[in-house]
N, C-alpha and C. Protein backbone atom coordinates (compact mmCIF):
# COMPACT_ATOMS: atom_id res chain seq x y z
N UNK A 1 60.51 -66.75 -18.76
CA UNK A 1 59.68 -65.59 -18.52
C UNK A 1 60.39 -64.36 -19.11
N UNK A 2 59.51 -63.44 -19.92
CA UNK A 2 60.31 -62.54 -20.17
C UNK A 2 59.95 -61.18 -19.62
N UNK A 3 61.09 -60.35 -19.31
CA UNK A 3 61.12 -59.26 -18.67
C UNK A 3 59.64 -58.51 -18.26
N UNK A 4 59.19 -58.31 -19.57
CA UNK A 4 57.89 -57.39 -19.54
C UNK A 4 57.12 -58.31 -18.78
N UNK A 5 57.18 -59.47 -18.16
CA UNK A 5 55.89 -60.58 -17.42
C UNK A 5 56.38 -59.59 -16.10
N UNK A 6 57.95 -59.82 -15.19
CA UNK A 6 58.23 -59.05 -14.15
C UNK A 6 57.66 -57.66 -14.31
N UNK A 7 57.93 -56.74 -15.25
CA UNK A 7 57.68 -55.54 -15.15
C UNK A 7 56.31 -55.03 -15.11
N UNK A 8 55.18 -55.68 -15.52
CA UNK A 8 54.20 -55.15 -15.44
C UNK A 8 53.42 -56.14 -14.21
N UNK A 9 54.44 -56.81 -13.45
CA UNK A 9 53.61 -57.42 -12.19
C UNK A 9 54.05 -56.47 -11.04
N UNK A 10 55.25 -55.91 -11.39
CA UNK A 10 56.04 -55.10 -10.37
C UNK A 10 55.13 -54.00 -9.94
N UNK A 11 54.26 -53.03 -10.20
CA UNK A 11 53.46 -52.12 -9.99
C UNK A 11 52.09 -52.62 -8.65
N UNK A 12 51.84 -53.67 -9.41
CA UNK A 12 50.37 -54.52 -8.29
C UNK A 12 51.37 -54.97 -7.20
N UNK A 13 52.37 -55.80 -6.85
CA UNK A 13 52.97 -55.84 -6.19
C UNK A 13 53.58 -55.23 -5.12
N UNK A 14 54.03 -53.50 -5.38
CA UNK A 14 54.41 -53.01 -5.14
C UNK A 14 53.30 -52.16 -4.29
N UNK A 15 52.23 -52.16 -5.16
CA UNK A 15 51.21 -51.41 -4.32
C UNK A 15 50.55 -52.12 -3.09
N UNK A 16 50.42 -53.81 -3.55
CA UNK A 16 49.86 -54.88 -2.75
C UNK A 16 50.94 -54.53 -1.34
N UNK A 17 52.02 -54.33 -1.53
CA UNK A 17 53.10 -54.26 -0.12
C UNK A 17 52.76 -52.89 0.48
N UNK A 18 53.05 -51.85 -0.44
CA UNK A 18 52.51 -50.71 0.23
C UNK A 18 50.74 -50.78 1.22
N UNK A 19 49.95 -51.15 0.29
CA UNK A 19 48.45 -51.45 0.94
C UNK A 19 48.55 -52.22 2.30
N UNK A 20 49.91 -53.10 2.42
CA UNK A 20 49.76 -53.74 4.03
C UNK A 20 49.85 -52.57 4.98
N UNK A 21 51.03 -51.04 4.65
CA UNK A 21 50.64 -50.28 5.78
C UNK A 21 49.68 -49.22 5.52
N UNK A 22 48.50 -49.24 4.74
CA UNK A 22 48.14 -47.91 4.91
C UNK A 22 47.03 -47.95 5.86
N UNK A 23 46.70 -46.93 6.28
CA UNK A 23 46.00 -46.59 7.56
C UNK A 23 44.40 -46.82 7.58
N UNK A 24 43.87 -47.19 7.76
CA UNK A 24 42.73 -47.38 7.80
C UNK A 24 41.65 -46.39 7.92
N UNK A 25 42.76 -45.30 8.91
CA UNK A 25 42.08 -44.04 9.22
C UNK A 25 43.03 -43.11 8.93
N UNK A 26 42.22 -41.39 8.50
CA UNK A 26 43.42 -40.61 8.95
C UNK A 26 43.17 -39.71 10.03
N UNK A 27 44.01 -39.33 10.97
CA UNK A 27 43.94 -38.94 12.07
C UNK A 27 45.64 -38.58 12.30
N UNK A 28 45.53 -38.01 13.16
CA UNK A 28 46.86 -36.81 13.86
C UNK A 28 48.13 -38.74 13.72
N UNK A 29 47.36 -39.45 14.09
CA UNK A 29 48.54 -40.83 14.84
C UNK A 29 48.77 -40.90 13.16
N UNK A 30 48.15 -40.50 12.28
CA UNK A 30 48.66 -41.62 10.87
C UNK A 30 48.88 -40.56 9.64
N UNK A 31 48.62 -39.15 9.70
CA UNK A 31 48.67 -37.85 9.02
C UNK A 31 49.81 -37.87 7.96
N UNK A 32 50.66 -38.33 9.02
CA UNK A 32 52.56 -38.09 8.71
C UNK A 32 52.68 -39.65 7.34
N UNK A 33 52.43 -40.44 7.85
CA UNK A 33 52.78 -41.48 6.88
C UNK A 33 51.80 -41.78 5.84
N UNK A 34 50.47 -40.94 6.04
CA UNK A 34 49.49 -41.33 5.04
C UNK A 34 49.65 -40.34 3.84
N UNK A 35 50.71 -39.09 4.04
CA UNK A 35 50.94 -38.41 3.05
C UNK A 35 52.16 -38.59 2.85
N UNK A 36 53.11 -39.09 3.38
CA UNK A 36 54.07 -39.73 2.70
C UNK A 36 53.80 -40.48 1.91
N UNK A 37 52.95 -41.24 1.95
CA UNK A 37 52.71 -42.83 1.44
C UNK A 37 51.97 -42.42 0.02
N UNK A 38 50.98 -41.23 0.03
CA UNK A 38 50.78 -40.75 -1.21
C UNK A 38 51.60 -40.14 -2.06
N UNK A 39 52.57 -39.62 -1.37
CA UNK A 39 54.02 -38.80 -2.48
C UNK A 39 54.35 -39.99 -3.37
N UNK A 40 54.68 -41.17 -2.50
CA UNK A 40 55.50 -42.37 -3.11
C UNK A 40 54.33 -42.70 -3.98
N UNK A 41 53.06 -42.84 -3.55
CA UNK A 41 52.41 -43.85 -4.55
C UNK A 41 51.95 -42.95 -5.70
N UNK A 42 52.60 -41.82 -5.85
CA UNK A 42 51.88 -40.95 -6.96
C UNK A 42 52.94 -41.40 -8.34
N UNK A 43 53.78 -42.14 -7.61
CA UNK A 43 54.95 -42.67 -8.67
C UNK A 43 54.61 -44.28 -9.49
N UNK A 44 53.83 -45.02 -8.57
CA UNK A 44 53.62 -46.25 -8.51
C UNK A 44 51.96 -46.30 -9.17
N UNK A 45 51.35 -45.60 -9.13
CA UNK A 45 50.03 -45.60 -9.69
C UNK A 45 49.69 -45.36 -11.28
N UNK A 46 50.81 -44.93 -11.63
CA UNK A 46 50.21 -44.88 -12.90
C UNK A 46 51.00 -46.05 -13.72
N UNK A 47 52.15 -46.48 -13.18
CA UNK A 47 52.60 -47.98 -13.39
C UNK A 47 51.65 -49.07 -14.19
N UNK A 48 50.57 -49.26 -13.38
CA UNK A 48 49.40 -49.96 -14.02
C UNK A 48 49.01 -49.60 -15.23
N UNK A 49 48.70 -48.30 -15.23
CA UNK A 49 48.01 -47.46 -16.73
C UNK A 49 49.36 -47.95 -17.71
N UNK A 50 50.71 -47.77 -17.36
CA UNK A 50 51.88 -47.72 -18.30
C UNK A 50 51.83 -49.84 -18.65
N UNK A 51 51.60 -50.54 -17.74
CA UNK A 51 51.55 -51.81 -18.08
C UNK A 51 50.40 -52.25 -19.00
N UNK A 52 49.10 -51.72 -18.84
CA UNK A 52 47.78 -51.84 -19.86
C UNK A 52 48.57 -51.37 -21.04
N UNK A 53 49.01 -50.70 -21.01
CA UNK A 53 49.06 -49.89 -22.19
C UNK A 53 50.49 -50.61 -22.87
N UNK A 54 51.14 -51.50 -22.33
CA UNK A 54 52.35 -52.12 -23.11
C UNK A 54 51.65 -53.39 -23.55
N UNK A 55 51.19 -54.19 -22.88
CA UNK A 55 50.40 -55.32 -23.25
C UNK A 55 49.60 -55.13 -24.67
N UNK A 56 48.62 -54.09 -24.36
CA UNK A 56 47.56 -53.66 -25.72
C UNK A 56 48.00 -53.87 -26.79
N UNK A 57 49.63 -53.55 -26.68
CA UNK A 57 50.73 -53.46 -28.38
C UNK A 57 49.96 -54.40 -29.09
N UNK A 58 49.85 -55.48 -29.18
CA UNK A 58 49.48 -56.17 -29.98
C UNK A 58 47.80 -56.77 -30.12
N UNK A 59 47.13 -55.90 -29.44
CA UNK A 59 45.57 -55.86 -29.75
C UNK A 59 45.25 -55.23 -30.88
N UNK A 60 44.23 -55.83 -31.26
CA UNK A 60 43.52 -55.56 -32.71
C UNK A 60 43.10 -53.68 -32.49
N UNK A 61 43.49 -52.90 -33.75
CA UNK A 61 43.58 -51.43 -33.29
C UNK A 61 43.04 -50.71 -32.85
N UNK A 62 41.64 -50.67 -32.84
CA UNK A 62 40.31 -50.30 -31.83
C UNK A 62 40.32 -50.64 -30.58
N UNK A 63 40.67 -51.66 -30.52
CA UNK A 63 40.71 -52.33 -29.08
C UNK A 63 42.37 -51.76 -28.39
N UNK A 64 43.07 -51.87 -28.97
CA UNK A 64 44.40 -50.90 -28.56
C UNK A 64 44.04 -49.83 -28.07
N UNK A 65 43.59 -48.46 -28.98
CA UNK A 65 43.23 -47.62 -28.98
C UNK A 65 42.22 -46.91 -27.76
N UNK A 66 41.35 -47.99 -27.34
CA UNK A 66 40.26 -47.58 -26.76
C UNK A 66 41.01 -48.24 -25.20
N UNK A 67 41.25 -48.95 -25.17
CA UNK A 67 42.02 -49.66 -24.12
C UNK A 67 42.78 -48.56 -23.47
N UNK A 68 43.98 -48.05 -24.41
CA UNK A 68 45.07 -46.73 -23.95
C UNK A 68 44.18 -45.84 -23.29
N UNK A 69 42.70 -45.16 -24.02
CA UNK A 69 42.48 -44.13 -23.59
C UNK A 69 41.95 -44.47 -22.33
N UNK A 70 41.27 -45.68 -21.91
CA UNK A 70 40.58 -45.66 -20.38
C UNK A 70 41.82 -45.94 -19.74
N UNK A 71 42.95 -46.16 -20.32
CA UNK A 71 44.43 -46.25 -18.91
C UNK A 71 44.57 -44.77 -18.88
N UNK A 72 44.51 -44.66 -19.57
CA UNK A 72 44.96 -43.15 -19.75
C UNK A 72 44.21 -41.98 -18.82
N UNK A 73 42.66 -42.39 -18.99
CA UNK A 73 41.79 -41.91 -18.07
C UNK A 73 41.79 -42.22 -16.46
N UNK A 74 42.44 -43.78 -16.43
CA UNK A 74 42.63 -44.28 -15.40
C UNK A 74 43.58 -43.24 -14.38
N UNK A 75 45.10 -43.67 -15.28
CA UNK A 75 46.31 -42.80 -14.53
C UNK A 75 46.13 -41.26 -14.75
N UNK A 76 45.12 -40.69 -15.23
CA UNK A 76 44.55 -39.08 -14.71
C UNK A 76 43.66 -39.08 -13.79
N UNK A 77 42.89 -39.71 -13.78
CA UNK A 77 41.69 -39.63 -12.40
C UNK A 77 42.30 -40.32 -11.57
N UNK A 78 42.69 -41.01 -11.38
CA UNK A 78 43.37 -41.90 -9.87
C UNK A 78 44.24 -40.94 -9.15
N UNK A 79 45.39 -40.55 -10.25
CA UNK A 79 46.70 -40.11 -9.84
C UNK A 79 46.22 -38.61 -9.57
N UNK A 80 44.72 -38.25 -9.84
CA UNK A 80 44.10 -36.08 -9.09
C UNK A 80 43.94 -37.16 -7.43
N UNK A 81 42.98 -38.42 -7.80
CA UNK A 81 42.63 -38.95 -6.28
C UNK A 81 43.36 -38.77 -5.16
N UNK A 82 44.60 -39.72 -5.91
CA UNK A 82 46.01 -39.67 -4.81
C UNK A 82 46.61 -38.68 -4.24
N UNK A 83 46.63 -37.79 -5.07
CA UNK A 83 47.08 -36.11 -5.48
C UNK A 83 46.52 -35.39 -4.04
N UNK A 84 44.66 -35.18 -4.37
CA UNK A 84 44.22 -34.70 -3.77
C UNK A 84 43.92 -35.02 -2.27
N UNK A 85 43.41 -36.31 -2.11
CA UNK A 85 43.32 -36.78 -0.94
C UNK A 85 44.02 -37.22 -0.23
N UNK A 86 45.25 -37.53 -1.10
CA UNK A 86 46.31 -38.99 -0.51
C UNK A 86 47.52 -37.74 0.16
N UNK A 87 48.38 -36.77 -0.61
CA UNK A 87 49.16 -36.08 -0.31
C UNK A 87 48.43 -34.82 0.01
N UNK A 88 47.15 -34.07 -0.25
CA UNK A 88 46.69 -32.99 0.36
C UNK A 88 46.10 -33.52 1.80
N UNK A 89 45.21 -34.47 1.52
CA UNK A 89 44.80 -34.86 2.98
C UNK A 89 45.40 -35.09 3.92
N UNK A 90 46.30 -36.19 3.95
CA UNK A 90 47.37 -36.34 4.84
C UNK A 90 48.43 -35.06 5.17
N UNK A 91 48.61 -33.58 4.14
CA UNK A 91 49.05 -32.35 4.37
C UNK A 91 48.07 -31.71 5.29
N UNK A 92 46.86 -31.82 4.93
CA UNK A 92 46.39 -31.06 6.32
C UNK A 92 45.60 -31.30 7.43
N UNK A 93 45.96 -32.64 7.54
CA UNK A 93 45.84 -33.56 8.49
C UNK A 93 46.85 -33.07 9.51
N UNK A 94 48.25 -32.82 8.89
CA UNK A 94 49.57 -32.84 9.31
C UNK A 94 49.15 -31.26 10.36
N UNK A 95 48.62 -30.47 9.03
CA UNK A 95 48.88 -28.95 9.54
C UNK A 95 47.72 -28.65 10.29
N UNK A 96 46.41 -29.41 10.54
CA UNK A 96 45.53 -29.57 11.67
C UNK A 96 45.62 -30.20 12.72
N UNK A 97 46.46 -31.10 12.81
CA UNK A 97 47.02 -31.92 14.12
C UNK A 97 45.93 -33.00 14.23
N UNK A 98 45.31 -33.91 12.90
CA UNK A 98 44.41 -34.33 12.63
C UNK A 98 43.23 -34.05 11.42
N UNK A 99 42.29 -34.84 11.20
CA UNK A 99 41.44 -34.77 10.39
C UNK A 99 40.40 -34.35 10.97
N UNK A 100 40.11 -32.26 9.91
CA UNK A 100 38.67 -32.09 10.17
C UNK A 100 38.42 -31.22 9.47
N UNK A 101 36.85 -31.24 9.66
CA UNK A 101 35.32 -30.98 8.61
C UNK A 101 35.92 -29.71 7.61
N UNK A 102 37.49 -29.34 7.55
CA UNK A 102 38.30 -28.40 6.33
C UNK A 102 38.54 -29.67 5.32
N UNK A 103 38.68 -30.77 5.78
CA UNK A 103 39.66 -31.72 4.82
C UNK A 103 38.69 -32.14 4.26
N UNK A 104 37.53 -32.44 4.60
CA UNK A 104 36.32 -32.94 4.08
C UNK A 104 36.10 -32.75 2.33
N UNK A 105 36.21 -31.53 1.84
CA UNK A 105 36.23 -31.34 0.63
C UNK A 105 37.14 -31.96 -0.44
N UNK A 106 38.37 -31.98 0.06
CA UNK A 106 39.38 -32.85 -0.22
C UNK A 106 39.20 -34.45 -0.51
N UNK A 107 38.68 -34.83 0.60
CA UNK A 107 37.97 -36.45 -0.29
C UNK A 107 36.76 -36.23 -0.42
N UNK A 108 35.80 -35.14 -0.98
CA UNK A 108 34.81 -35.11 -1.63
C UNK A 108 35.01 -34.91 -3.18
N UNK A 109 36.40 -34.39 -3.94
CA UNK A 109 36.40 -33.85 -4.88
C UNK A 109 37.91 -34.99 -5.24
N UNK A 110 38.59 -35.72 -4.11
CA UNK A 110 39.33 -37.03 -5.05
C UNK A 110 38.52 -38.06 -5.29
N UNK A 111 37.49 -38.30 -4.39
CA UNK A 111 36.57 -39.45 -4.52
C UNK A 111 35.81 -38.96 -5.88
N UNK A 112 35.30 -38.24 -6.42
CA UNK A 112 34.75 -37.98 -7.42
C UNK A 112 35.32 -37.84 -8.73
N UNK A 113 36.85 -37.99 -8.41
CA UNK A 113 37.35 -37.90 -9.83
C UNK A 113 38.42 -39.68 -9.90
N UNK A 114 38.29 -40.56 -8.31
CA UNK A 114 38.91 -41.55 -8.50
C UNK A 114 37.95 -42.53 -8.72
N UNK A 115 36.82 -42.44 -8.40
CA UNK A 115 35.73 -43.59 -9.17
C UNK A 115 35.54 -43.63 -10.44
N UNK A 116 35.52 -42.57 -11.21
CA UNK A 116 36.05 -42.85 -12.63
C UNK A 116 37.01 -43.11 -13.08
N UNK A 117 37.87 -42.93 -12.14
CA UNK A 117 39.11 -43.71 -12.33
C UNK A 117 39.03 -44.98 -12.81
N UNK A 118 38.71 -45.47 -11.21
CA UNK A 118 38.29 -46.88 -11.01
C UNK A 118 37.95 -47.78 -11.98
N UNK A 119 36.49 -47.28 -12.48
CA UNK A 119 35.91 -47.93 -13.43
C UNK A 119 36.68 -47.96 -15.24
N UNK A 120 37.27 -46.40 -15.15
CA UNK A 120 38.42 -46.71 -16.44
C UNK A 120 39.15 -47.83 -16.60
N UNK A 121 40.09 -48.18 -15.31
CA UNK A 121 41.34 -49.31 -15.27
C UNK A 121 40.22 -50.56 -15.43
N UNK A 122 38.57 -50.83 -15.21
CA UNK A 122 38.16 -52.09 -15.36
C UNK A 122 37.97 -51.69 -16.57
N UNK A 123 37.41 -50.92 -17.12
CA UNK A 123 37.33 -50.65 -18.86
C UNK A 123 38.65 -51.17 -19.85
N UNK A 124 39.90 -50.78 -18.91
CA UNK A 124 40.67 -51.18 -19.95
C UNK A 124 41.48 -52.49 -19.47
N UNK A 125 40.88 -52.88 -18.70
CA UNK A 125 41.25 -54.63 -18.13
C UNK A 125 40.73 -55.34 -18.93
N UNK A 126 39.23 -55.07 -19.05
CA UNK A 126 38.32 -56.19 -19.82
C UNK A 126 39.13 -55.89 -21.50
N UNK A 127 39.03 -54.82 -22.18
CA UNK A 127 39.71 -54.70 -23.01
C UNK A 127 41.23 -54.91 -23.85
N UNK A 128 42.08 -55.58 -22.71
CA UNK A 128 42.86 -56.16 -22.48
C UNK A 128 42.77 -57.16 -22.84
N UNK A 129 41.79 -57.82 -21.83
CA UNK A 129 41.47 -59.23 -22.04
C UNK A 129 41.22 -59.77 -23.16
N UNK A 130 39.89 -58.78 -23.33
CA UNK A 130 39.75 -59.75 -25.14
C UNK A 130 40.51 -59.37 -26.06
N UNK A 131 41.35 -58.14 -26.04
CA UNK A 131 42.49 -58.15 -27.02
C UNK A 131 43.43 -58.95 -26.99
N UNK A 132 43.73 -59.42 -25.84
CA UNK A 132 45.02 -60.66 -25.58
C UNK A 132 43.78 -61.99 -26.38
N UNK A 133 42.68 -62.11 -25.81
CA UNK A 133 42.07 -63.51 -25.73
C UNK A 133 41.64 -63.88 -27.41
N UNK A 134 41.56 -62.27 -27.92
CA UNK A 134 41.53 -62.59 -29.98
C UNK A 134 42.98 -63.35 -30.57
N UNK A 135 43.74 -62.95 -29.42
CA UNK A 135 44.96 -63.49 -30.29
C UNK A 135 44.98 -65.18 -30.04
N UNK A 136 45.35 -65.19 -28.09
CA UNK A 136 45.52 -66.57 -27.94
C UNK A 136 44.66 -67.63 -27.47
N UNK A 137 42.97 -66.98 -27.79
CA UNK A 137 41.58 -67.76 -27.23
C UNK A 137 42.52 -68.19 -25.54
N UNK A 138 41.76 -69.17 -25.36
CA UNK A 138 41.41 -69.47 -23.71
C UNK A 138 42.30 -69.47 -23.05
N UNK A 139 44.18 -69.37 -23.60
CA UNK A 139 45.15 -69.31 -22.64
C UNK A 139 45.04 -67.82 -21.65
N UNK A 140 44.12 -66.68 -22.14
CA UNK A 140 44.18 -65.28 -21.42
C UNK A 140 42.95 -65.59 -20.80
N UNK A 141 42.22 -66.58 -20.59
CA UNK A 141 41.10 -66.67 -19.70
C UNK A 141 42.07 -66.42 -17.99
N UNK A 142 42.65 -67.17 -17.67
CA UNK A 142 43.12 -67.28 -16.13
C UNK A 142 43.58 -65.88 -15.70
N UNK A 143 44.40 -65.46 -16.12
CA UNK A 143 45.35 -64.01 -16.36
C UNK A 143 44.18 -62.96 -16.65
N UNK A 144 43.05 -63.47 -17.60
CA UNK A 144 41.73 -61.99 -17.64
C UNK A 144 41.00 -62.01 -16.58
N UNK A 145 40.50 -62.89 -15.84
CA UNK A 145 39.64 -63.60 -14.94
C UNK A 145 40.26 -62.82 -13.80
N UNK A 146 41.18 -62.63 -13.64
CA UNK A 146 42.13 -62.93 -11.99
C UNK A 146 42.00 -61.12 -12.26
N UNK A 147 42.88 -60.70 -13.62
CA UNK A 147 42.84 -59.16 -13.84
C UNK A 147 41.64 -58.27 -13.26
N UNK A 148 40.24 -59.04 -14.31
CA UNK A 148 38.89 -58.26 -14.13
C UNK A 148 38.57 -58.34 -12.13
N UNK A 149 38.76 -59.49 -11.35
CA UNK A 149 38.28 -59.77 -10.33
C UNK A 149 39.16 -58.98 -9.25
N UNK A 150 40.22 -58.42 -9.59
CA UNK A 150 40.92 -57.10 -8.94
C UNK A 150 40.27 -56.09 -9.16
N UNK A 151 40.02 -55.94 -11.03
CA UNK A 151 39.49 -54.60 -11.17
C UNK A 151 38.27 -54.23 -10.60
N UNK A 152 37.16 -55.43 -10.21
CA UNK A 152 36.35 -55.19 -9.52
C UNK A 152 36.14 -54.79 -8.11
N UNK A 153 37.38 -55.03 -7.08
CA UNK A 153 37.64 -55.00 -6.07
C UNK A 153 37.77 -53.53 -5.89
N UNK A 154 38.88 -53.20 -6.50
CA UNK A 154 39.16 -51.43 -6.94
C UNK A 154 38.42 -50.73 -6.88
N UNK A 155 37.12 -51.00 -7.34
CA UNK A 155 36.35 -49.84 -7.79
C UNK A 155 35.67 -49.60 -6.42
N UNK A 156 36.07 -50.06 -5.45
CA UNK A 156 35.41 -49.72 -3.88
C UNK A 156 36.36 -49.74 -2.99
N UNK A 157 37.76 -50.12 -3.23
CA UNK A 157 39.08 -50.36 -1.64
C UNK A 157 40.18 -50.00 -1.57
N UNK A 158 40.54 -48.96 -3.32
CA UNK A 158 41.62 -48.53 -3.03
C UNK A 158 42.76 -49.51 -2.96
N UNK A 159 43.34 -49.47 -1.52
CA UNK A 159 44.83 -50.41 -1.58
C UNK A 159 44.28 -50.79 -0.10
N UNK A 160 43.02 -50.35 0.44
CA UNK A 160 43.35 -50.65 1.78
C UNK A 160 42.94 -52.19 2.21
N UNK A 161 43.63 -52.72 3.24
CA UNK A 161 43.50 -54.01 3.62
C UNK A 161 42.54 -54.82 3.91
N UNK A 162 41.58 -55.49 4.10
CA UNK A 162 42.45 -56.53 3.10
C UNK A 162 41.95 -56.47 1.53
N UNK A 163 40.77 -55.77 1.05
CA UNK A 163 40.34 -55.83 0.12
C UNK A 163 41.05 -55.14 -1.32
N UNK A 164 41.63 -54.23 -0.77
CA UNK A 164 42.44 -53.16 -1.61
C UNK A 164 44.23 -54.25 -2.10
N UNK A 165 44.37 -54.28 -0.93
CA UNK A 165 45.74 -55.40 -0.80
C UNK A 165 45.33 -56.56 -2.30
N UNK A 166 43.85 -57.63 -2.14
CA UNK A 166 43.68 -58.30 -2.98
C UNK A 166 43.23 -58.07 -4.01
N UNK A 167 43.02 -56.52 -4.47
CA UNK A 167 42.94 -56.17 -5.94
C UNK A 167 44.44 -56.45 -6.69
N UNK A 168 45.28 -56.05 -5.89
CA UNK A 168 46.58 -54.87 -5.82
C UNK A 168 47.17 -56.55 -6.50
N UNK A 169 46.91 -57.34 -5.90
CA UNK A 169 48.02 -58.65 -5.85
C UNK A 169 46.93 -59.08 -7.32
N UNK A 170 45.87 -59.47 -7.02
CA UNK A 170 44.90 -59.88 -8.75
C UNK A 170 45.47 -59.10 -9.74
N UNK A 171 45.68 -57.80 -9.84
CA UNK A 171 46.41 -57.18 -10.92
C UNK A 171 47.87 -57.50 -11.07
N UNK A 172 48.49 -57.63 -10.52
CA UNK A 172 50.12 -58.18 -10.68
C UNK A 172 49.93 -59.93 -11.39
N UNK A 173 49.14 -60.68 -10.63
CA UNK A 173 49.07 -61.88 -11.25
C UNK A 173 48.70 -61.20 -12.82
N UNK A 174 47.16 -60.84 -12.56
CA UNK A 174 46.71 -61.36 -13.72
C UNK A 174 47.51 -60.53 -15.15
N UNK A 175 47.96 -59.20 -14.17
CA UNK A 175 48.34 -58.91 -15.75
C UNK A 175 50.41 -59.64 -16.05
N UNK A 176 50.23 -60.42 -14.93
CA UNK A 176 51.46 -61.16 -15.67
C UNK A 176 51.53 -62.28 -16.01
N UNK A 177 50.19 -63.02 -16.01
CA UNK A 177 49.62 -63.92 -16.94
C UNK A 177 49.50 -63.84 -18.05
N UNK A 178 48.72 -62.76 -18.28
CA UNK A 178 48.37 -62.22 -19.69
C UNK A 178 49.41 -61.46 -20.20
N UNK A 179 50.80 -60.96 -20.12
CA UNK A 179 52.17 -60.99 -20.54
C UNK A 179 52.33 -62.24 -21.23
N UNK A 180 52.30 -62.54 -19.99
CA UNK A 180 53.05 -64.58 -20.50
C UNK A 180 52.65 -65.39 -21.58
N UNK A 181 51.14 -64.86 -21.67
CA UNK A 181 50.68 -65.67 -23.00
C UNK A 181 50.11 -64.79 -24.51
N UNK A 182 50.83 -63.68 -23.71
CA UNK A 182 50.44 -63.11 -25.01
C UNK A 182 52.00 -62.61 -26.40
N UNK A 183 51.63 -62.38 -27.01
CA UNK A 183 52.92 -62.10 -28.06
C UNK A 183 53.71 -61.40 -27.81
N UNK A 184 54.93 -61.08 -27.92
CA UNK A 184 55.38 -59.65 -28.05
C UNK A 184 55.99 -58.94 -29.50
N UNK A 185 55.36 -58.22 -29.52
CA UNK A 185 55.48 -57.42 -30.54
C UNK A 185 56.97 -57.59 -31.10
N UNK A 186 56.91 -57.41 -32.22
CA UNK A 186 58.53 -57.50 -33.07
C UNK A 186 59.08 -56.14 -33.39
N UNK A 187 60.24 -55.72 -32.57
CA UNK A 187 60.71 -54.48 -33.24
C UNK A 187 60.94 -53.62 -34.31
N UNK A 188 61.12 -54.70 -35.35
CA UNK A 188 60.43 -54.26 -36.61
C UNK A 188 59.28 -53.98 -37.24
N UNK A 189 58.51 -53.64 -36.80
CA UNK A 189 56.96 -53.67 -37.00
C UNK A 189 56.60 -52.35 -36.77
């Protein structure tokens, strides 16, 4: 296995562990760790966008190209989401002694910029896919399959349990499947 298979599983993983504690709710009992938990994951979220975007190396150049920009779109709209709702919400959650009808705007205006998120990271999953699957036909079927069926999960659960958790873990597999069978680029090139 080579390195880049660990490194770009390490991100889904990492989030899949984080997603076991996040809160289901936010409220005064969970304020404190649900904006902690966004500081940290504002580090860990764009991980994914940085793994799409190492894989692509060797997709045909349109498909590279177009791939980068929906990660790219991905780890900007997700990472305002996290931003806004994940570390502002849980901030004034903190400084309200709970969640109310002030914070409201706050996941009215991350939710609106993390569903396009959402749907970016499946834009550049599928694009992934068939850029890996031009090179090595049906060995990137398992690894695209497993990828897309996270990215679908995503686009409605976030990280939260259990549904968010089994995006989180489908993206670590699949995109370290599709590592595994795909080329790696030659430094000379």
């Amino acid at each position: 296995m080579h390195i880049r298979t660990l490194l770009v599983a390490l991100p889904g993983l990492i989030l899949a562990a984080v997603g076991l504690t996040h809160p289901q709710y936010l409220d005064a009992s969970t304020a404190h760790h649900w904006r902690d938990m966004h500081i940290v994951l504002a580090f860990v979220f764009p991980l994914l966008a940085a793994a799409v975007w190492v894989l692509l190396d060797t997709s045909p150049p349109v498909v590279r190209w177009l791939g980068r920009v929906a990660a790219f779109g991905y780890a900007v709209l997700y990472g305002a989401l996290d931003t806004i709702a994940g570390v502002g919400g849980g901030a004034m959650a903190v400084a309200q002694n709970g969640r109310t009808p002030v914070i409201d705007p706050l996941f009215d205006i991350g939710n609106a910029l993390g569903t396009p998120g959402a749907w970016c990271f499946l834009v550049a999953s599928a694009l992934l896919f068939g850029g890996i699957a031009w090179r090595v036909r049906w060995k990137a079927v398992p690894g695209g399959v497993v990828l897309l069926f996270g990215a679908y999960l995503f686009l409605d659960s976030h990280i939260y349990w259990p549904k968010g958790v089994l995006a989180m873990a489908c993206f670590a597999v699949g995109l370290a499947a599709l590592s595994f069978v795909s080329p790696v680029r030659r430094a000379d090139r």
